[in-house]
Protein backbone atom coordinates (compact mmCIF):
# COMPACT_ATOMS: atom_id res chain seq x y z
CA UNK A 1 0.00 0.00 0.00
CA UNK A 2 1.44 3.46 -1.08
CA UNK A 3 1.68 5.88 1.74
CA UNK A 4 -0.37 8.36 0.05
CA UNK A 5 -3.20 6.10 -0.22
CA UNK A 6 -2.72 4.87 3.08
CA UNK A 7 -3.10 8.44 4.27
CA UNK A 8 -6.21 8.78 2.77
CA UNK A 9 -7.78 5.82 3.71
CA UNK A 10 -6.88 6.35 7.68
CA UNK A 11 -8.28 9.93 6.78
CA UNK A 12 -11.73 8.12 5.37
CA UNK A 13 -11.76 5.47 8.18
CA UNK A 14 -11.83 8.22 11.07
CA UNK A 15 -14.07 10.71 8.95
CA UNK A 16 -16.26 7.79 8.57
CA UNK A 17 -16.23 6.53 12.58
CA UNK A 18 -16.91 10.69 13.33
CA UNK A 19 -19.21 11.50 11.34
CA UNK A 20 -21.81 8.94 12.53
CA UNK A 21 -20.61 10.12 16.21
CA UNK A 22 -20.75 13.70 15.86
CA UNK A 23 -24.00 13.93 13.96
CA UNK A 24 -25.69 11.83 16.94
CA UNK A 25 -23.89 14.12 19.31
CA UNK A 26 -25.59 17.63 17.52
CA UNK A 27 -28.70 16.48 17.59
CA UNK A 28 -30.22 13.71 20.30
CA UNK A 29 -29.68 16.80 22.50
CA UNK A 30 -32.55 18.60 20.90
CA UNK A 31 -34.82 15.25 21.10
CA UNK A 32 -33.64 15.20 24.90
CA UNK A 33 -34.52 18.46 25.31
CA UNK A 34 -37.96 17.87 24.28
CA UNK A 35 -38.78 14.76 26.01
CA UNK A 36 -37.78 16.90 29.33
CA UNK A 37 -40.11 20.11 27.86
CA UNK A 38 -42.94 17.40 27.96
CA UNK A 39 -42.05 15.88 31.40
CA UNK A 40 -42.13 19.61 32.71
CA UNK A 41 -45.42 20.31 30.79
CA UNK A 42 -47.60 17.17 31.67
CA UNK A 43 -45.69 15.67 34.75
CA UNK A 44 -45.74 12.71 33.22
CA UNK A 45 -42.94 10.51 34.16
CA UNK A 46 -42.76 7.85 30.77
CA UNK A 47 -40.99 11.40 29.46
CA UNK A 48 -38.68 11.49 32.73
CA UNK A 49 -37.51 8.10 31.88
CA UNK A 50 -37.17 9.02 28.44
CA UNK A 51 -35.21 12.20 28.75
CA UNK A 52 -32.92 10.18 31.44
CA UNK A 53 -32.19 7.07 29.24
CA UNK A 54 -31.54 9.68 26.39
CA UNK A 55 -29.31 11.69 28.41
CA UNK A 56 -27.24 8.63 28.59
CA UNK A 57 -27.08 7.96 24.93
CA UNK A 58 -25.70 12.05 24.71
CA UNK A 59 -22.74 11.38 27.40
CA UNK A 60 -21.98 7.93 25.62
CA UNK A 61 -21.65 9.92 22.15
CA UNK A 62 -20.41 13.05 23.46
CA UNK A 63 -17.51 10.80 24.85
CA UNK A 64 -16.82 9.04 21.60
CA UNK A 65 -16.92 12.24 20.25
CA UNK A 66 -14.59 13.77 21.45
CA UNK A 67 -11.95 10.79 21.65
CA UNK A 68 -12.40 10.65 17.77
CA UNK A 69 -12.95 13.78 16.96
CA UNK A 70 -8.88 14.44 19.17
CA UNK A 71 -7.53 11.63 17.09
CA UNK A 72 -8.61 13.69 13.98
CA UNK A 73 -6.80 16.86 14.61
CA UNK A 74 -3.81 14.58 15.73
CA UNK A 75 -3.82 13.45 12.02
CA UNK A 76 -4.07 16.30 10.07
CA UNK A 77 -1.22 17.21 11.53
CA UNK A 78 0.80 14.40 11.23
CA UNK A 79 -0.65 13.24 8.00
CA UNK A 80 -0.84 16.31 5.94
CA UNK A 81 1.93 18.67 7.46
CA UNK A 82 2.29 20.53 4.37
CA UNK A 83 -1.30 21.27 4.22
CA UNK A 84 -1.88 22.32 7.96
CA UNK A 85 1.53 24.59 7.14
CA UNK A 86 -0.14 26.99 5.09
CA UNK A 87 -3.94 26.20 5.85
CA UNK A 88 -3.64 26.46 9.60
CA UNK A 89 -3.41 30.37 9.94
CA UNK A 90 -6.46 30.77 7.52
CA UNK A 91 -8.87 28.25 9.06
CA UNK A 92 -7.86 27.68 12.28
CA UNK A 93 -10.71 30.52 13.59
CA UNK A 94 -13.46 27.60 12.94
CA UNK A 95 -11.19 25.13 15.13
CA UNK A 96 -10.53 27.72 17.59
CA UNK A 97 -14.48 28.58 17.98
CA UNK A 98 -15.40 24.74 18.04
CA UNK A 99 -13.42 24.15 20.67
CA UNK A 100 -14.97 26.79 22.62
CA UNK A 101 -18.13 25.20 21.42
CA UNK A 102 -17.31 22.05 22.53
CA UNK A 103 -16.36 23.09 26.31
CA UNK A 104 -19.83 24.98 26.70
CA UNK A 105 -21.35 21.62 25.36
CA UNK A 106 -19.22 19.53 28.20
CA UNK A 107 -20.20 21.90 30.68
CA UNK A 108 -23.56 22.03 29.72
CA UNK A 109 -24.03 18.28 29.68
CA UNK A 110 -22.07 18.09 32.90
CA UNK A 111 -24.74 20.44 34.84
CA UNK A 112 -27.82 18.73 32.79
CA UNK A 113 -26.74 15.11 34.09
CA UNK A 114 -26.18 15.61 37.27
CA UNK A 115 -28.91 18.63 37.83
CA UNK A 116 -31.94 16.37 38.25
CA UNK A 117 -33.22 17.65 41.71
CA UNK A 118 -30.23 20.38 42.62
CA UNK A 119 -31.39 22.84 39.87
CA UNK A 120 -34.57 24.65 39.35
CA UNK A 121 -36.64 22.35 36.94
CA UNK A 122 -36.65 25.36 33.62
CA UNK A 123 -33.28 25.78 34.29
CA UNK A 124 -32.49 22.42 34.03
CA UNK A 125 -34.03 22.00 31.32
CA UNK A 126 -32.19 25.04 29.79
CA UNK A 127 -28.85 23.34 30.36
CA UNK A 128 -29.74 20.73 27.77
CA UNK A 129 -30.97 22.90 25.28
CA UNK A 130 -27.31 24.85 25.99
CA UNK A 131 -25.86 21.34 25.03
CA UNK A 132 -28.10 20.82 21.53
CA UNK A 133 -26.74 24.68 20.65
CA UNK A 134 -23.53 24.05 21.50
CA UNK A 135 -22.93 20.71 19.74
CA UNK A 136 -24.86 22.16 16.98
CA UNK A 137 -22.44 25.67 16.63
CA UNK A 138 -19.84 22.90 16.42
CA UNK A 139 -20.60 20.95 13.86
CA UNK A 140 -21.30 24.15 11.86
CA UNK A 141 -18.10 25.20 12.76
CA UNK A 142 -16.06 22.15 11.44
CA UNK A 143 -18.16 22.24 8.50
CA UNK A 144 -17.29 25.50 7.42
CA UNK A 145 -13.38 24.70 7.84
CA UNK A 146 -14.08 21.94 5.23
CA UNK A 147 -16.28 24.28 2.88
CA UNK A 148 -13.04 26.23 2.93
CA UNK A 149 -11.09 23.45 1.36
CA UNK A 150 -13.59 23.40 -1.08
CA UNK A 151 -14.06 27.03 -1.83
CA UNK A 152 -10.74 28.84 -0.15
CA UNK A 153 -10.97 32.23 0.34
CA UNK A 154 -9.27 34.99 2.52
CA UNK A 155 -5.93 35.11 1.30
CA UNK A 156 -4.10 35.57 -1.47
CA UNK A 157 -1.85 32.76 -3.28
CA UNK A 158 1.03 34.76 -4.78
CA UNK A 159 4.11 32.86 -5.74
CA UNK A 160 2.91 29.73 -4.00
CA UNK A 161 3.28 32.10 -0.62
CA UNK A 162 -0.24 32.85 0.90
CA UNK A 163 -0.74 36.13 1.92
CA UNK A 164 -3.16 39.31 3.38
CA UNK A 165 -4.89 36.26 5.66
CA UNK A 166 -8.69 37.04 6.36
CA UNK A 167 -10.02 34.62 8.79
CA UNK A 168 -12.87 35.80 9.21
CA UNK A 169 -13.47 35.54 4.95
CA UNK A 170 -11.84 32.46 5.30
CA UNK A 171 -14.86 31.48 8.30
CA UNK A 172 -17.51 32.41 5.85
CA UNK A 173 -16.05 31.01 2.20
CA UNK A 174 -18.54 30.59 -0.67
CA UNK A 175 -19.57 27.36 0.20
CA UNK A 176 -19.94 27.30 3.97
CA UNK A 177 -23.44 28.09 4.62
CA UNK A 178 -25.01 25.25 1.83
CA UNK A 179 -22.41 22.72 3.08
CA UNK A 180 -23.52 23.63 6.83
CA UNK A 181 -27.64 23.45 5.74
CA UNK A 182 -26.80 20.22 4.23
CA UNK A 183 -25.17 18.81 6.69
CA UNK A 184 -27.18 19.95 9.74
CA UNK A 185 -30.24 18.66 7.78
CA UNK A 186 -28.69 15.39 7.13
CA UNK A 187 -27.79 15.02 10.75
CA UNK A 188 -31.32 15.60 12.26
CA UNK A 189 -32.54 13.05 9.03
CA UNK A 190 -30.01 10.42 10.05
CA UNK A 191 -30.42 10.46 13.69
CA UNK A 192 -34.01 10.99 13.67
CA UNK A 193 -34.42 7.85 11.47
CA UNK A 194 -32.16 5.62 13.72
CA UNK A 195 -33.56 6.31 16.92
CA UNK A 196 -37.01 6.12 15.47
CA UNK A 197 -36.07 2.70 13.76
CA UNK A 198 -34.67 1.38 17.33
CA UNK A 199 -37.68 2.26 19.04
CA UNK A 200 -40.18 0.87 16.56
CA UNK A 201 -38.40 -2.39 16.81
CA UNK A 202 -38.62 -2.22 20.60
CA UNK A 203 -42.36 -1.62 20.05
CA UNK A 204 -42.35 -5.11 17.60
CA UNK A 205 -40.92 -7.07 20.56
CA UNK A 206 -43.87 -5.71 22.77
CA UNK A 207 -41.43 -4.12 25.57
CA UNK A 208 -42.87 -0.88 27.10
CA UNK A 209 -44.72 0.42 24.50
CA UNK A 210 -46.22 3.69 25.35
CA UNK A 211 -42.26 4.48 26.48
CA UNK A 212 -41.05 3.60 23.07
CA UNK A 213 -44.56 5.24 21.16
CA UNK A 214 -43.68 8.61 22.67
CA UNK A 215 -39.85 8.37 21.82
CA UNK A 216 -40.65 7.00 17.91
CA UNK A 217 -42.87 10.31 17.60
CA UNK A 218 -40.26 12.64 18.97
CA UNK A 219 -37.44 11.49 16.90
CA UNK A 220 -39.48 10.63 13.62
CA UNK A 221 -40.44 14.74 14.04
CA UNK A 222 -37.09 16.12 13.72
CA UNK A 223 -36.03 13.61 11.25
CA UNK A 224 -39.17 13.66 9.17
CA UNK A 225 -39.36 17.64 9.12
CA UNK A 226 -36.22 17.66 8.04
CA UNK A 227 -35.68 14.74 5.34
CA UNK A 228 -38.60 17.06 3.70
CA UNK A 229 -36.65 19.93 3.83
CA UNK A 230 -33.20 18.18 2.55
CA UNK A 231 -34.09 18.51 -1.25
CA UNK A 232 -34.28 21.60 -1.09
CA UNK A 233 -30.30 22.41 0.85
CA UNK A 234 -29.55 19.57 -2.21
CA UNK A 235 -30.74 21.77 -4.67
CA UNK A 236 -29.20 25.23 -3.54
CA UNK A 237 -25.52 22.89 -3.24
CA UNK A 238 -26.04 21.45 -6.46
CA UNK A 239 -26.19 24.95 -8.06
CA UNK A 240 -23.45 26.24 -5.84
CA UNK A 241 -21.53 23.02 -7.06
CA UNK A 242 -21.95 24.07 -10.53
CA UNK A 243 -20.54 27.54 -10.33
CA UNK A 244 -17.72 26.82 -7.92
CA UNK A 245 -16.69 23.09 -8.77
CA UNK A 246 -18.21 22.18 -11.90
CA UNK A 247 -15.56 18.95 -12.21
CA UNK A 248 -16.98 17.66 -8.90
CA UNK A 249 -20.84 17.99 -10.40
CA UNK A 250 -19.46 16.45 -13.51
CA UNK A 251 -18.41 13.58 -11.61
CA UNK A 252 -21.31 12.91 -9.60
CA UNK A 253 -23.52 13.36 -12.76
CA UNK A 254 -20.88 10.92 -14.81
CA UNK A 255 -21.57 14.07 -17.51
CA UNK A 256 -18.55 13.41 -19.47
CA UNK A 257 -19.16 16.30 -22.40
CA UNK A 258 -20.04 19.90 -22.21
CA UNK A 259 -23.53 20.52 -23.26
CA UNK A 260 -26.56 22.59 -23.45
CA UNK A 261 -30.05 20.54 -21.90
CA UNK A 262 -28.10 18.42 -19.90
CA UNK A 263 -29.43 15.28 -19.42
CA UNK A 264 -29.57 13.96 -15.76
CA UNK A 265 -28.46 10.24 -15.18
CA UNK A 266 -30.18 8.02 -12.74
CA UNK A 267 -28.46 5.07 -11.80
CA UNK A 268 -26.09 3.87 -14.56
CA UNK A 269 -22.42 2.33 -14.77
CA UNK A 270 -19.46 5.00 -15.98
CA UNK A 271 -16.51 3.67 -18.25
CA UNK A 272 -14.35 6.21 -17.98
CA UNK A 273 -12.12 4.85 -21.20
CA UNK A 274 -14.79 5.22 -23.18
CA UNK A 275 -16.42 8.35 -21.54
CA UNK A 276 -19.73 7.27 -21.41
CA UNK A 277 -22.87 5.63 -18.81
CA UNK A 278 -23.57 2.19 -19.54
CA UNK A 279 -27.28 1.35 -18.30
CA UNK A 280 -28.63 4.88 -17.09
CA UNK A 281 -32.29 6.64 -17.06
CA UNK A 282 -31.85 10.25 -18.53
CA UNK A 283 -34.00 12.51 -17.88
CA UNK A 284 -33.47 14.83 -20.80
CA UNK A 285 -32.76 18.78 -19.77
CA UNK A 286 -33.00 18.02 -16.06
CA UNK A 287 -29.45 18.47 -14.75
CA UNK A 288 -29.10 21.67 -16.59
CA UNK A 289 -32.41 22.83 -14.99
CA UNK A 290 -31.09 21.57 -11.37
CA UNK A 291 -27.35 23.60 -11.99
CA UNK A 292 -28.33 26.69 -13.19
CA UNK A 293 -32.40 26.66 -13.35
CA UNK A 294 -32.65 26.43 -17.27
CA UNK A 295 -33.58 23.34 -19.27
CA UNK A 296 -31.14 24.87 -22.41
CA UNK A 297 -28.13 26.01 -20.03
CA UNK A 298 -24.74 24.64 -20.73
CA UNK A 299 -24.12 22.58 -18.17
CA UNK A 300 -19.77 21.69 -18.13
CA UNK A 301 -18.65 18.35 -18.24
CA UNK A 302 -15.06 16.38 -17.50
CA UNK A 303 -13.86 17.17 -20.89
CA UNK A 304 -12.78 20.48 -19.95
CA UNK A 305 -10.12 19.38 -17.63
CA UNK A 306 -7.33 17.77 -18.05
CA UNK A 307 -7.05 14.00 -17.40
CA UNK A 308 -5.55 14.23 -14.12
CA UNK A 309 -7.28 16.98 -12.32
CA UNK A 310 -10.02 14.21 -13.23
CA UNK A 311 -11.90 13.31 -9.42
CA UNK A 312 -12.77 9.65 -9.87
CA UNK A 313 -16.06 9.35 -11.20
CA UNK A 314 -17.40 5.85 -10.67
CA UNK A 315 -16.78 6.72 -6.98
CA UNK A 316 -18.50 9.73 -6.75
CA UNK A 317 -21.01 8.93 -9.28
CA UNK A 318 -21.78 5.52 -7.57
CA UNK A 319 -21.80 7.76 -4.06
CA UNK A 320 -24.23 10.44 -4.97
CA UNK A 321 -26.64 7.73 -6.35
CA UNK A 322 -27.13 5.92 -2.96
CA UNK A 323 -27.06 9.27 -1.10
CA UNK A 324 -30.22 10.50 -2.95
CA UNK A 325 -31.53 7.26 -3.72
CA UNK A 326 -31.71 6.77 0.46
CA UNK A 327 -32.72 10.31 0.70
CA UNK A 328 -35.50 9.84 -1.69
CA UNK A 329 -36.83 6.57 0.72
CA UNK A 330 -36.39 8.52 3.60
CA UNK A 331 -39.02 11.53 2.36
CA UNK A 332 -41.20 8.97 1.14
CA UNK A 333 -41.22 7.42 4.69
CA UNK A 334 -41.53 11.08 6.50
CA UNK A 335 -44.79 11.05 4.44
CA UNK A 336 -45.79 7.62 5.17
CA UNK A 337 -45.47 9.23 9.44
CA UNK A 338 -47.23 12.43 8.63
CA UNK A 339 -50.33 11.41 6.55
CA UNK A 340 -50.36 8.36 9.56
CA UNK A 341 -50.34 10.77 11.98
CA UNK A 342 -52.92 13.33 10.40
CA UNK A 343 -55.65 10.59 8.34
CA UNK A 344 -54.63 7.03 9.49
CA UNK A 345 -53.24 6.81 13.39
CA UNK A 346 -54.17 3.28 13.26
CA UNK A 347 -51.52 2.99 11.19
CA UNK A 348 -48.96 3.66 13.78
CA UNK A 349 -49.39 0.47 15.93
CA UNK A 350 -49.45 -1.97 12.30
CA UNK A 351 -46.54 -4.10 12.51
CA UNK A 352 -45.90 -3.52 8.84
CA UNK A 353 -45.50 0.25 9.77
CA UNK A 354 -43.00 -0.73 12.43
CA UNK A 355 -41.05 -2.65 10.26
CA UNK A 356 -40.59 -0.25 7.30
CA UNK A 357 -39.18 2.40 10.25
CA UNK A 358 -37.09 -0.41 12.15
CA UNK A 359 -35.50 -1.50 8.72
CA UNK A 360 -34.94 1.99 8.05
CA UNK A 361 -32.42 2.60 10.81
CA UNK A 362 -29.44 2.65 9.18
CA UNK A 363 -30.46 4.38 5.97
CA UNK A 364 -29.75 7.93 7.13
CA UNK A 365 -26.42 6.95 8.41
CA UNK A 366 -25.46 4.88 4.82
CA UNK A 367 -26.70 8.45 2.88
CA UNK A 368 -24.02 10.19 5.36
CA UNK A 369 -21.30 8.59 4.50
CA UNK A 370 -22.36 8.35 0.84
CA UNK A 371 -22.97 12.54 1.22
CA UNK A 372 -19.02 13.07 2.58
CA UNK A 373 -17.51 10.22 0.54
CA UNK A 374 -19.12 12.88 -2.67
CA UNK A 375 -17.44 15.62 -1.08
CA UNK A 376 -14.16 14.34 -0.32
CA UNK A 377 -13.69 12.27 -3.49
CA UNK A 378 -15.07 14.61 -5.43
CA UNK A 379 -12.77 17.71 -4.55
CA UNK A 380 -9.90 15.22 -5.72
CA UNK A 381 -6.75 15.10 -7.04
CA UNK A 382 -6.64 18.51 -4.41
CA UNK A 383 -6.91 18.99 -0.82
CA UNK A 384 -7.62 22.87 -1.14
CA UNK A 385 -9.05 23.21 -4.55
CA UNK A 386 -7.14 24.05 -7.24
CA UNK A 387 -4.27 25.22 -5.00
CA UNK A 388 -2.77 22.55 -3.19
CA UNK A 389 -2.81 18.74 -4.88
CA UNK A 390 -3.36 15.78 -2.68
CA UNK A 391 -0.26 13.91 -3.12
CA UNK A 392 2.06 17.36 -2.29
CA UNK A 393 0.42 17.68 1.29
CA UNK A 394 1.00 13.81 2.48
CA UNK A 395 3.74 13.68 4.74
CA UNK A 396 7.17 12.35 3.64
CA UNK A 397 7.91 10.11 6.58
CA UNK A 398 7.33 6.41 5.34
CA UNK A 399 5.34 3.80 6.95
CA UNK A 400 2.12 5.15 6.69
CA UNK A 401 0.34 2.16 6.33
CA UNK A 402 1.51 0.74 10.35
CA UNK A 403 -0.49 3.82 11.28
CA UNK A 404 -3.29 3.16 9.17
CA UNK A 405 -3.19 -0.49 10.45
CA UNK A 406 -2.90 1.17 14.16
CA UNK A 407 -6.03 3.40 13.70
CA UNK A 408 -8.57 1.05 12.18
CA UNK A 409 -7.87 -1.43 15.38
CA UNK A 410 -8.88 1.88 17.53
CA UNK A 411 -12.19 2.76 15.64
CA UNK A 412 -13.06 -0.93 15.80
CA UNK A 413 -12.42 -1.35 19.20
CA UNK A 414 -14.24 2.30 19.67
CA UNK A 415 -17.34 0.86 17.48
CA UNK A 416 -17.65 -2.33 19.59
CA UNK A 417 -17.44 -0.39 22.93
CA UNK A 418 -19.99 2.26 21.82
CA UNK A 419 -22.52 -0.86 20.46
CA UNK A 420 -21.90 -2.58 23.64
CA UNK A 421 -22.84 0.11 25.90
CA UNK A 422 -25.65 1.07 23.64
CA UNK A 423 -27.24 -2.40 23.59
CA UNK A 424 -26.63 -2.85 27.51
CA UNK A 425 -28.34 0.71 27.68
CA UNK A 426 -31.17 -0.34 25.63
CA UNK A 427 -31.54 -3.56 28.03
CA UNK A 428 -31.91 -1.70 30.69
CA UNK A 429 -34.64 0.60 29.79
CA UNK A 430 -37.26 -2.14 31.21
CA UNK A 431 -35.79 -1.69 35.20
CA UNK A 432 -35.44 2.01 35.10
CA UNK A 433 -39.30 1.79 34.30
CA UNK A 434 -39.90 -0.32 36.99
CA UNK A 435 -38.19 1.59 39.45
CA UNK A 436 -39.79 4.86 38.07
CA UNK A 437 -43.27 2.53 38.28
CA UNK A 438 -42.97 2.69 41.58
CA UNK A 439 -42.65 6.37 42.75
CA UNK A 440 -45.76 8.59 42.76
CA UNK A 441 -45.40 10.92 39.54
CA UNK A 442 -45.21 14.70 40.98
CA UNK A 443 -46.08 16.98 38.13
CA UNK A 444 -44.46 20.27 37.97
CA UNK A 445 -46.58 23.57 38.32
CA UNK A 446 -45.58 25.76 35.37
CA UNK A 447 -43.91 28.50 37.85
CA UNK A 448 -41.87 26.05 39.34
């Protein structure tokens, strides 16, 4: 294995474990935070237990979190040095704010968990909405450092020296606020679905249903609301895309020639010798509708590059399909809940509506990674576009591949911990009712 490639796949391997970690990390706060604005509303305690077995599920993440989210800025460093040499000064105002972020989130969490009974009950409850906003500003924040590798602004490149450094340009780049709707919409989506999908199967196995009913509607919410709304952060990237990185939307689209009334591919197999799609739907005029809003505009395709500035297409291509094939389920399944919901709430106890939600779990998760491996692979051969190449940043020290061998046995070992304590977590749902059965519930008066 060439050290370059080895770089890249330790690189994919920890964005991969992080994302999934950090997503669940920005937003079961906000679902925790609601099961507790319930509790305080109706005194009922089924949302006490909820918001206390969630609470767990935060500290378990926020803990992964933050081991693998440390590894990660270990390894930019140490596996891009040339890259963190001149990129550091410009972006390192997003790192500098997350981390701030990320304190107020640990303190946060730290007074919600152990609050129960020392705090007054609205401020309590205010400490875990702190820890939603918090996690949330974070993921923003490392978002926008990566929009900057994709559109990098606030500097100037003169002579291969960068100079007249704008952070705060550099904070807000061109692509920043689509990649940071996208992404926050695709977290709520993902986690929404999961949890949703674990409690519906709890519900098939006929363990504390009611418990599990009210935590399936809370999380299918958020991540129903916004799978609906994810089309439309897709469509303002996708015309960002087209003006900024137009070989990355080639890519995804396998568009191989420049054309006017674009046609857009669905599915389909890319030969990139022969620079065409084997097996695709087109949908004639589409794609140049969806990149610039006009059936007839010229939409540009890979043969306007050279060969090697070429990202790899049956990757991305492949990539974008399953991300909006999944999303695509996904809506159709947010308006499966809301016409249940509003016309058919029988619905919502069928077993056959339980199972499409529990087999659902990891879809939003799968569309994720799909979403990051199109943005990473797609920005390819550079690492800032257009300025800095890939295979110039990767550090010269040999033997790569022992770290990359290192690293995968951590996020392994990481995934099995997290799954174990999740599952033993999930187990022990049942007793915490039990033991909650057996207090009197004490609803709180509004002024409390």
């Amino acid at each position: 294995m060439e050290d370059l490639f080895a770089a890249r796949s330790q690189m994919a391997l920890s964005l991969g474990f992080h994302i999934i970690f950090a997503c669940i990390g920005m937003v079961m706060p906000f679902f925790m935070a609601t099961s507790h604005y319930k509790y305080l509303k109706t005194g009922n305690p089924l949302y006490k237990d909820l918001t206390k077995a969630w609470s767990k599920g935060v500290a378990i993440f926020f803990v992964t979190g933050a081991v693998s989210g440390t590894m990660l800025s270990f390894e930019l460093g140490l596996l891009w040095p040339k890259f963190m040499l001149h990129a550091g000064p410009i972006f390192g105002m997003p790192f500098s704010l997350e981390g701030t972020a990320f304190f107020i989130e640990a303190i946060a969490l730290g007074f919600f968990l152990y609050g129960w009974g020392k705090f007054k009950p609205w401020f309590h409850w205010f400490t875990g909405v702190v820890v939603g906003i918090s996690g949330l500003a974070s993921g923003i924040l490392v978002v926008a450092a990566n929009g900057w590798m994709n559109s990098p602004s606030g500097f100037e490149y003169v002579n291969g020296e960068y100079l007249n450094i704008d952070p705060i340009q550099a904070l807000f780049n061109d692509a920043w606020f689509s990649q940071a709707l996208h992404m926050t919409l695709a977290a709520f989506t993902a986690t929404g679905f999961a949890v949703a999908g674990i409690h519906a199967y709890m519900m098939l196995k006929k363990k504390n249903i009611e418990f599990h009913r009210k935590a399936f509607r809370i999380a299918l919410v958020f991540g129903g609301v916004a799978a609906l709304l994810q089309p439309i952060s897709g469509d303002i990237s996708a015309k960002d895309i087209a003006v900024r990185q137009p070989a990355k939307l080639a890519a995804m689209e396998a568009h191989f020639e420049t054309e006017k009334g674009a046609s857009l591919i669905i599915g389909g197999i890319p030969d990139e010798e022969a620079k065409e799609v084997n097996y695709a739907l087109k949908i004639p005029g589409a794609l140049s509708f969806l990149a610039h809003g006009d059936f007839e505009s010229e939409v540009i395709g890979l043969d306007q590059f050279p060969e090697e500035n070429h990202p790899p297409v049956m990757v991305t291509h492949f990539a974008f399909q399953i991300m909006v094939g999944l999303g695509m389920v996904m809506m159709g399944l947010a308006l499966l809940f809301f016409l249940s919901n509003w016309k058919k709430k029988e619905w919502l106890k069928a077993n056959w509506f339980l199972w499409l939600f529990a087999l659902a779990t990891p879809l939003g998760f799968i569309a994720v990674e799909a979403g990051w491996t199109v943005t990473e692979v797609g920005r390819q051969p550079w690492i800032i576009n257009e300025i800095l190449r890939t295979e110039d940043a990767v550090t010269p020290i040999p033997g790569i591949v022992y770290s990359f061998y290192l690293f995968s046995a951590i996020y392994i070992s990481l995934a099995l911990v997290v799954t174990f304590l999740l599952i033993r977590q999930i187990k022990a749902v049942p007793e915490s009712l039990k033991e909650a059965n057996t207090e009197s519930p004490k609803p709180f008066i509004a002024n409390n």
